[in-house]
N, C-alpha and C. Protein backbone atom coordinates (compact mmCIF):
# COMPACT_ATOMS: atom_id res chain seq x y z
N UNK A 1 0.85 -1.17 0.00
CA UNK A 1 0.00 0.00 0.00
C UNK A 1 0.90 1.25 0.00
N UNK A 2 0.53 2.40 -0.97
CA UNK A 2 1.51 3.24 -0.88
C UNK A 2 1.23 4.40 0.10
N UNK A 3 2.14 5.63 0.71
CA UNK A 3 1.16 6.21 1.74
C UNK A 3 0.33 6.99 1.41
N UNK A 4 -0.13 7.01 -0.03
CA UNK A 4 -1.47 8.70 0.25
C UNK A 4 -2.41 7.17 0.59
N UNK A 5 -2.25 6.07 0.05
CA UNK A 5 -3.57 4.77 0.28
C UNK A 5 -3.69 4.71 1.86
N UNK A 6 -2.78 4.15 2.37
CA UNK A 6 -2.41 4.21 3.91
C UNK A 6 -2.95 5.37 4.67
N UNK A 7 -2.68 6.24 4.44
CA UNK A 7 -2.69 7.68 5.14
C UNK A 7 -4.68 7.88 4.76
N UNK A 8 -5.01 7.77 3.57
CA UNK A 8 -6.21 8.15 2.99
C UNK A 8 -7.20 7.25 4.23
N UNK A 9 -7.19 5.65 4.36
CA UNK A 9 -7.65 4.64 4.76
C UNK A 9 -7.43 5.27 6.18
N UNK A 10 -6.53 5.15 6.97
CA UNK A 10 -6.38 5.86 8.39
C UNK A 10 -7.54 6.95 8.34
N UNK A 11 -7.46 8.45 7.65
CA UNK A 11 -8.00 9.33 7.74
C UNK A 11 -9.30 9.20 7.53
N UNK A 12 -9.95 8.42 6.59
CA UNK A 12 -11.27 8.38 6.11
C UNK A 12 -11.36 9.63 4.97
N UNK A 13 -10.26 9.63 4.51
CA UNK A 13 -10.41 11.09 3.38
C UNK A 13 -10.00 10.59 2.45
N UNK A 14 -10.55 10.93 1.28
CA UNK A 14 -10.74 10.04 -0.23
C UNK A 14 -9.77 11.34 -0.51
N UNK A 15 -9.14 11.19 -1.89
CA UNK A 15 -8.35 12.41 -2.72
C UNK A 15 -9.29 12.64 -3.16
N UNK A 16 -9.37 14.60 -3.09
CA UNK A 16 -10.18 15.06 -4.00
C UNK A 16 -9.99 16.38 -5.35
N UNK A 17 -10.23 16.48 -5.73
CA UNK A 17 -9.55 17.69 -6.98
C UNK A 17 -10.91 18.66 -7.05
N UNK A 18 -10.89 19.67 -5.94
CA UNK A 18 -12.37 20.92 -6.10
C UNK A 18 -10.80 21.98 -6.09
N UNK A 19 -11.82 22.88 -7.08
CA UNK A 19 -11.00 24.13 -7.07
C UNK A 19 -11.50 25.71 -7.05
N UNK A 20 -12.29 25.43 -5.90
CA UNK A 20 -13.25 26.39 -5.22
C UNK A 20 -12.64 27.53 -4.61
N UNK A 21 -12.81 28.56 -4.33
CA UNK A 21 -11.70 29.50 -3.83
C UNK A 21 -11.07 28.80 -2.06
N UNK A 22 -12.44 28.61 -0.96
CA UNK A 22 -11.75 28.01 -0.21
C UNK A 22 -10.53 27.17 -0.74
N UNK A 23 -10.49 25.87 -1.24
CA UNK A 23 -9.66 25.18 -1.47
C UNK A 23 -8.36 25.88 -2.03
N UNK A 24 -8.44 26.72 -3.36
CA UNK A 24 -7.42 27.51 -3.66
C UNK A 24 -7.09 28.24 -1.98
N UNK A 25 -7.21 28.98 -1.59
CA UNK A 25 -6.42 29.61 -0.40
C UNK A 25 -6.06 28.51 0.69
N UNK A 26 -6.45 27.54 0.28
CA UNK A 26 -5.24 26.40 1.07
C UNK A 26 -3.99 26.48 0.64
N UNK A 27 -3.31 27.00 -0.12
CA UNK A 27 -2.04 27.19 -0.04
C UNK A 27 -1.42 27.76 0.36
N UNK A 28 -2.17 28.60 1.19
CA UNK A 28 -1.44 29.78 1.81
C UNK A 28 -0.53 28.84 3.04
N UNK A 29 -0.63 27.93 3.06
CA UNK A 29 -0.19 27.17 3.87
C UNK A 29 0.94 25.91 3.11
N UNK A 30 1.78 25.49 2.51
CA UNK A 30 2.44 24.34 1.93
C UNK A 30 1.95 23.17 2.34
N UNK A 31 1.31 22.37 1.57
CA UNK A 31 0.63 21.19 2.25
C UNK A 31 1.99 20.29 2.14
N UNK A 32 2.21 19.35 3.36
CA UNK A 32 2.93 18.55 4.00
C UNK A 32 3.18 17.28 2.65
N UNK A 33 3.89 16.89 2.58
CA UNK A 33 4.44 15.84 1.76
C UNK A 33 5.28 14.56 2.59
N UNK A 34 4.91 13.45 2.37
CA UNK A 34 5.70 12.27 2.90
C UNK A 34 7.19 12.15 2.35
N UNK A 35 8.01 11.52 2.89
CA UNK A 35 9.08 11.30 2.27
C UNK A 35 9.01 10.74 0.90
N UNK A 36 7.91 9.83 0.37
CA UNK A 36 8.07 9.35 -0.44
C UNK A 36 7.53 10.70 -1.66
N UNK A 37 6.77 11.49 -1.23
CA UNK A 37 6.55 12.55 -2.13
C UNK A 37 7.49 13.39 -2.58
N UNK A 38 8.23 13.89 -1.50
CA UNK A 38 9.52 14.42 -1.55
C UNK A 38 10.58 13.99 -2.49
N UNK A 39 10.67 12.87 -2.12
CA UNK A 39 11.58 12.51 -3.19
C UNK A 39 11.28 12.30 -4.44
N UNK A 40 9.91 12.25 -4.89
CA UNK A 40 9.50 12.44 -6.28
C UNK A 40 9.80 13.74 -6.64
N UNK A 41 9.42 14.72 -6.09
CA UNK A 41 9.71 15.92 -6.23
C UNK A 41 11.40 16.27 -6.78
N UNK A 42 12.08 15.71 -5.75
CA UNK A 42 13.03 15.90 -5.69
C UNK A 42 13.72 15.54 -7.30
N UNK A 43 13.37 13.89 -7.43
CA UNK A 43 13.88 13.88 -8.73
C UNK A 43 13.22 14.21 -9.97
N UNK A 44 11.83 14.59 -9.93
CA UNK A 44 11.66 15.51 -10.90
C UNK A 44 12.48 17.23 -10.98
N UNK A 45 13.35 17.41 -10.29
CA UNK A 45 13.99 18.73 -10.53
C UNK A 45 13.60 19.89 -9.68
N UNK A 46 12.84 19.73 -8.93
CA UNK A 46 12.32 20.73 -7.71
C UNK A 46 13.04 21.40 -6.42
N UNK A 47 14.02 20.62 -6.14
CA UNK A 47 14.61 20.89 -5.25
C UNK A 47 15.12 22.24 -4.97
N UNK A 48 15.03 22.82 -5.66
CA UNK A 48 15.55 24.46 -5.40
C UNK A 48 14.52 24.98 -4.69
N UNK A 49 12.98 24.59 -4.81
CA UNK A 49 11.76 25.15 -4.14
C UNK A 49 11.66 24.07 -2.98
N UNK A 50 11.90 23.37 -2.61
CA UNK A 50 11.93 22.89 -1.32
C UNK A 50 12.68 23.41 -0.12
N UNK A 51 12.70 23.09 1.05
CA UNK A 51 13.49 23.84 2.38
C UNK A 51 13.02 22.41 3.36
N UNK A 52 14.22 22.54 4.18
CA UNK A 52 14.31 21.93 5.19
C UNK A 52 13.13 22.76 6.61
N UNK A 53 12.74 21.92 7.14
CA UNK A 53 11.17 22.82 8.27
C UNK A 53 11.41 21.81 9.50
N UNK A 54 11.11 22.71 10.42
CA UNK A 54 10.74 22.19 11.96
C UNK A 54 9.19 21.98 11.83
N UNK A 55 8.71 20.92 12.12
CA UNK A 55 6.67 21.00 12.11
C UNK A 55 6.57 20.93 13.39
N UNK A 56 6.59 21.94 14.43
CA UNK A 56 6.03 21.82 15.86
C UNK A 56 4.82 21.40 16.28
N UNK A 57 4.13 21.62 15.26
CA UNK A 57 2.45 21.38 15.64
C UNK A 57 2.11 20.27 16.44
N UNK A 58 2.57 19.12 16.06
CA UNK A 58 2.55 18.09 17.16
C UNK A 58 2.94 18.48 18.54
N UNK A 59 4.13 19.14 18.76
CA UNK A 59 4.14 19.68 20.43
C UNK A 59 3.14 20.30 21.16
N UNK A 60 2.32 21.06 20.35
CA UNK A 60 1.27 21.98 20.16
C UNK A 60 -0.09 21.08 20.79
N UNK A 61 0.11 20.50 20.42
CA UNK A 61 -1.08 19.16 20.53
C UNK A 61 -1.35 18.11 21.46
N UNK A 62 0.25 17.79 21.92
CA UNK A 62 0.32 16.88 22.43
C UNK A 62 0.80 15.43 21.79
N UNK A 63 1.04 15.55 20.61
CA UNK A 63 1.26 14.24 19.81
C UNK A 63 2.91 13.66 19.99
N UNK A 64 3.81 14.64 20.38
CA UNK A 64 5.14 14.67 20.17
C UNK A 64 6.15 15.50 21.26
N UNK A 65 6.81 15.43 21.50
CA UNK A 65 7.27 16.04 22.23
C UNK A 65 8.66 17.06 22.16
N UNK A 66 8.60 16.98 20.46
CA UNK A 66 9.88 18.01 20.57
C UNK A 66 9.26 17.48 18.65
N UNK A 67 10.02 18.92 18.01
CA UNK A 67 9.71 19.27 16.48
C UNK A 67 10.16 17.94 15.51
N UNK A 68 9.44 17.98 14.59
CA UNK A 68 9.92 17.05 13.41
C UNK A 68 10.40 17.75 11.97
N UNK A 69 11.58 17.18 12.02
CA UNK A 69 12.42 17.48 10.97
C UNK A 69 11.57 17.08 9.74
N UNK A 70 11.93 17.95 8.91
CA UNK A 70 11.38 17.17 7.39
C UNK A 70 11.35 18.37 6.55
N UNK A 71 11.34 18.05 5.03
CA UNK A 71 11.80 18.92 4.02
C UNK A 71 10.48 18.56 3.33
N UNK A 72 9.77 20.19 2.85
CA UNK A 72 8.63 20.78 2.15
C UNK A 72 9.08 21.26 1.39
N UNK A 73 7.56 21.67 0.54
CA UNK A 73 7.43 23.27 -0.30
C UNK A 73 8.15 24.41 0.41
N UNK A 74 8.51 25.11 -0.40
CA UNK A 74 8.75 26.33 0.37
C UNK A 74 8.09 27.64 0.23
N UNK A 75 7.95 28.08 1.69
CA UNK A 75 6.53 28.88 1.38
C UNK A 75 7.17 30.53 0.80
N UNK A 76 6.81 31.01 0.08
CA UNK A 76 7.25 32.42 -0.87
C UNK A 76 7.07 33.34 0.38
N UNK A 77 7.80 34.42 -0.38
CA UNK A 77 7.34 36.09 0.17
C UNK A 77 5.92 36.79 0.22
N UNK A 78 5.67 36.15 -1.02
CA UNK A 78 4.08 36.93 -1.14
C UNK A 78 2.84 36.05 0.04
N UNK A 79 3.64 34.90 0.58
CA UNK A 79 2.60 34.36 1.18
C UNK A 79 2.11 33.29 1.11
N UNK A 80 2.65 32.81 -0.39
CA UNK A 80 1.86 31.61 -1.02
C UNK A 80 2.93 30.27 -1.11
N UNK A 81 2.44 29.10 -1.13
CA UNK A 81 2.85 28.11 -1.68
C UNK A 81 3.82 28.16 -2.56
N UNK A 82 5.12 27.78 -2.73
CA UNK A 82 5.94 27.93 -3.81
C UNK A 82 5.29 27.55 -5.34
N UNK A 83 4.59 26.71 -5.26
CA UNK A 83 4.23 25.87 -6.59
C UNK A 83 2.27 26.07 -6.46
N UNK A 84 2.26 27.15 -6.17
CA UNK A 84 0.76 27.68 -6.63
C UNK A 84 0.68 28.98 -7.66
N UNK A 85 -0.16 28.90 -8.85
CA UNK A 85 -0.17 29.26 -10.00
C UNK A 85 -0.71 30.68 -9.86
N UNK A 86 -0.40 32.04 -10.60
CA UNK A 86 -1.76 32.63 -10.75
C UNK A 86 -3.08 32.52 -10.61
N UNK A 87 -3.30 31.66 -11.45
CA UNK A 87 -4.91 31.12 -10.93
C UNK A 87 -5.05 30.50 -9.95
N UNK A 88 -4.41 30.38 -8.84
CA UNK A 88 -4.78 29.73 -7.48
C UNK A 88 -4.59 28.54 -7.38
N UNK A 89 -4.32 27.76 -8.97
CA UNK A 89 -4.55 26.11 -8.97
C UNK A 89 -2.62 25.57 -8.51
N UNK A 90 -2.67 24.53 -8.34
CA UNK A 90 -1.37 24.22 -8.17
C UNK A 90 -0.16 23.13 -9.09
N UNK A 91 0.61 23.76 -9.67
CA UNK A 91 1.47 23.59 -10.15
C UNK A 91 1.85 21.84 -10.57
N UNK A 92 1.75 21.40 -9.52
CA UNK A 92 2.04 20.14 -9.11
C UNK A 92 0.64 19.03 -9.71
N UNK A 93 -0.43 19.84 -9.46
CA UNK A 93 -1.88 18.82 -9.66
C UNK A 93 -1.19 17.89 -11.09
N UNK A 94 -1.26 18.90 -12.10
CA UNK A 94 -1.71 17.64 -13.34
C UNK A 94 -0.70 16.89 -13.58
N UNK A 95 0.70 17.10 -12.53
CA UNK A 95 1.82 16.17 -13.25
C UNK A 95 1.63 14.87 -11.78
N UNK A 96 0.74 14.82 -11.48
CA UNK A 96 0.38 13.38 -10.47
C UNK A 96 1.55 14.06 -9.00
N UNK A 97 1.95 15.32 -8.93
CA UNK A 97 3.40 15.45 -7.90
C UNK A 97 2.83 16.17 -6.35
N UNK A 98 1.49 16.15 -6.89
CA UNK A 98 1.06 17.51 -5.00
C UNK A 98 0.96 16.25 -4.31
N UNK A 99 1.36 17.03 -3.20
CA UNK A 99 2.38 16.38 -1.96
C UNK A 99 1.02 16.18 -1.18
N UNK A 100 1.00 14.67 -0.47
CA UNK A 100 -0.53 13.62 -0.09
C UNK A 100 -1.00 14.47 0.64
N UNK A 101 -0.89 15.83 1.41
CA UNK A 101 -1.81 16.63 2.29
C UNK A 101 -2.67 17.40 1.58
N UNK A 102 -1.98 17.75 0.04
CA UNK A 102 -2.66 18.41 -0.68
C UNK A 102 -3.80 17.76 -1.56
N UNK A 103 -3.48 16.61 -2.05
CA UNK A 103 -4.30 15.38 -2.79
C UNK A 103 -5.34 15.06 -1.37
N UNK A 104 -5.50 14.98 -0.30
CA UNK A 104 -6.44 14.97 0.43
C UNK A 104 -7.21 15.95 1.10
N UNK A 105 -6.50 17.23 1.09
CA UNK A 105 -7.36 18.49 1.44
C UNK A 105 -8.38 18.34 0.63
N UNK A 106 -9.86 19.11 2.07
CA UNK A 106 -11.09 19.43 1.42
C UNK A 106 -11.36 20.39 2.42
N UNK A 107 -12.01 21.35 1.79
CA UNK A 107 -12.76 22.23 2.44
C UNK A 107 -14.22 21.91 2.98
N UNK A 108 -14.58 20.63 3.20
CA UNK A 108 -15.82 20.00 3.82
C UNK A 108 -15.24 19.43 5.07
N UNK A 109 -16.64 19.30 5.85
CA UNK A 109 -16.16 19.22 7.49
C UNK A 109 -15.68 17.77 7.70
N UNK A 110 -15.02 17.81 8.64
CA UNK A 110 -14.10 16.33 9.79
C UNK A 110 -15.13 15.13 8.70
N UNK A 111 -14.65 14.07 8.55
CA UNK A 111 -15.64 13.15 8.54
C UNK A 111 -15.54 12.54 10.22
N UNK A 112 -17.11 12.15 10.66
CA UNK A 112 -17.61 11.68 11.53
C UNK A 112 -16.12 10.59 12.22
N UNK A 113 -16.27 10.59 13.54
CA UNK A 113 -14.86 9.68 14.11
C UNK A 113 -13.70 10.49 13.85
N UNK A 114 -13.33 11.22 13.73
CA UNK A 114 -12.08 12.40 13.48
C UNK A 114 -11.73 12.20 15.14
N UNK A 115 -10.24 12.34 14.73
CA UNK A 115 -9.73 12.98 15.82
C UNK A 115 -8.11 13.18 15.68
N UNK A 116 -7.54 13.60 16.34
CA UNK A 116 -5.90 14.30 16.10
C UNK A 116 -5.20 13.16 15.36
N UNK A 117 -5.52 11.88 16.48
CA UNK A 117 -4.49 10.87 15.36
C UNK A 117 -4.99 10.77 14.41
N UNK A 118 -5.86 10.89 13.43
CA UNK A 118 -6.71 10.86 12.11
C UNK A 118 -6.52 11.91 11.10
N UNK A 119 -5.37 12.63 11.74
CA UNK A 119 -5.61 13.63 10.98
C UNK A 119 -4.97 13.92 10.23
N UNK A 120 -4.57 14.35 8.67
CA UNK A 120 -4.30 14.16 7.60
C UNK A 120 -2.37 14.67 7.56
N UNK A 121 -3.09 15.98 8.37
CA UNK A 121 -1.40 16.63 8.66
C UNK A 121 -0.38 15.42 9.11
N UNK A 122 -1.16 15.30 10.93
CA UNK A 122 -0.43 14.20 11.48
C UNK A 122 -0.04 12.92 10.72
N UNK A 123 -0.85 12.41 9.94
CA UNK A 123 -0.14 11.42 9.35
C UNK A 123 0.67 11.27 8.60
N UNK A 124 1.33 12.25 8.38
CA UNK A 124 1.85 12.88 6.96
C UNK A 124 3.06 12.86 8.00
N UNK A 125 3.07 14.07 8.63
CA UNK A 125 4.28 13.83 9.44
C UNK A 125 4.83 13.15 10.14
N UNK A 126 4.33 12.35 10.48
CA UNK A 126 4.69 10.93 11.31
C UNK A 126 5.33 9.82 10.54
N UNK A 127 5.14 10.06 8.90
CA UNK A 127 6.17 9.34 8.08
C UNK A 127 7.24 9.88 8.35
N UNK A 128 7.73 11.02 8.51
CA UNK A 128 9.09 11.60 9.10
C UNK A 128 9.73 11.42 10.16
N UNK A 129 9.13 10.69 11.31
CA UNK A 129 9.78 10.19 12.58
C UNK A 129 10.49 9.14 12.38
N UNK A 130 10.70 7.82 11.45
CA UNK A 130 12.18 7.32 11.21
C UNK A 130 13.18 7.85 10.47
N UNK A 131 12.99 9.06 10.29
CA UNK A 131 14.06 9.53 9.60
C UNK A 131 15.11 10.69 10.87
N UNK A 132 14.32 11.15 11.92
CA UNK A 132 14.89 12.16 12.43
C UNK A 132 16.02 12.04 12.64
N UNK A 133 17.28 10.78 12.67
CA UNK A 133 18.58 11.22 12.90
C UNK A 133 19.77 11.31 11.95
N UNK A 134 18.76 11.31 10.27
CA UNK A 134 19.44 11.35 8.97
C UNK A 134 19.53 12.67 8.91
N UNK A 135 19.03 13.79 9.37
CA UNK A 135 19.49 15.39 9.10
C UNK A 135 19.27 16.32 10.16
């Protein structure tokens, strides 16, 4: 099973492709990518728009107890997503490459049974906890 399947099945969140303005201003945020996304990225030629990130949010929460290392999008000056378009849409959609937080964002509510461990971010980043003493 690969992880957006894994991660999707945990969450109860199907991938979806709406490109509604909510959804467009989800980028104002870099949606989280697994290692295995990353490195697609990576060898498709991206790497200049990626950055190394602390994700505290788990401390925040309670999930973790100190930051997780891991390498994203990198978020611009103006605010936005590195790899979000003029038109709001993202860069990444039609070549199969947006990173599994983004392929599962929806602007519709929790599905029913939600809760922190379920949650799309968290799972995403928690593929990054065997890696923390490679960087």
């Amino acid at each position: 099973m690969t992880d957006i399947q894994e991660i999707s099945v945990k969450s109860g969140i199907r991938p979806s492709e709406c490109s509604c303005e909510k959804c467009k201003n989800l980028c104002r945020t870099p949606c989280l990518g697994t290692p295995e996304d990353i490195n697609k990225l990576l060898e498709a030629g991206y790497g200049k728009r990626l950055t190394p990130v602390l994700w505290g949010v788990g401390m925040l929460v309670g999930l973790t107890d100190k930051p997780i290392k891991m390498v994203q999008p990198r978020l611009e000056n103006n605010g936005w997503c590195t790899f979000r378009q003029p038109n709001g849409l993202c860069e990444l959609h039609d070549k199969g490459l947006k990173p599994t937080e983004g392929k599962l964002a929806t602007h519709k509510p929790k599905p029913n049974g939600w809760s922190l461990k379920k949650d799309i971010t968290w799972l995403v980043a928690k593929r990054w906890l065997p890696l923390q003493g490679m960087f």
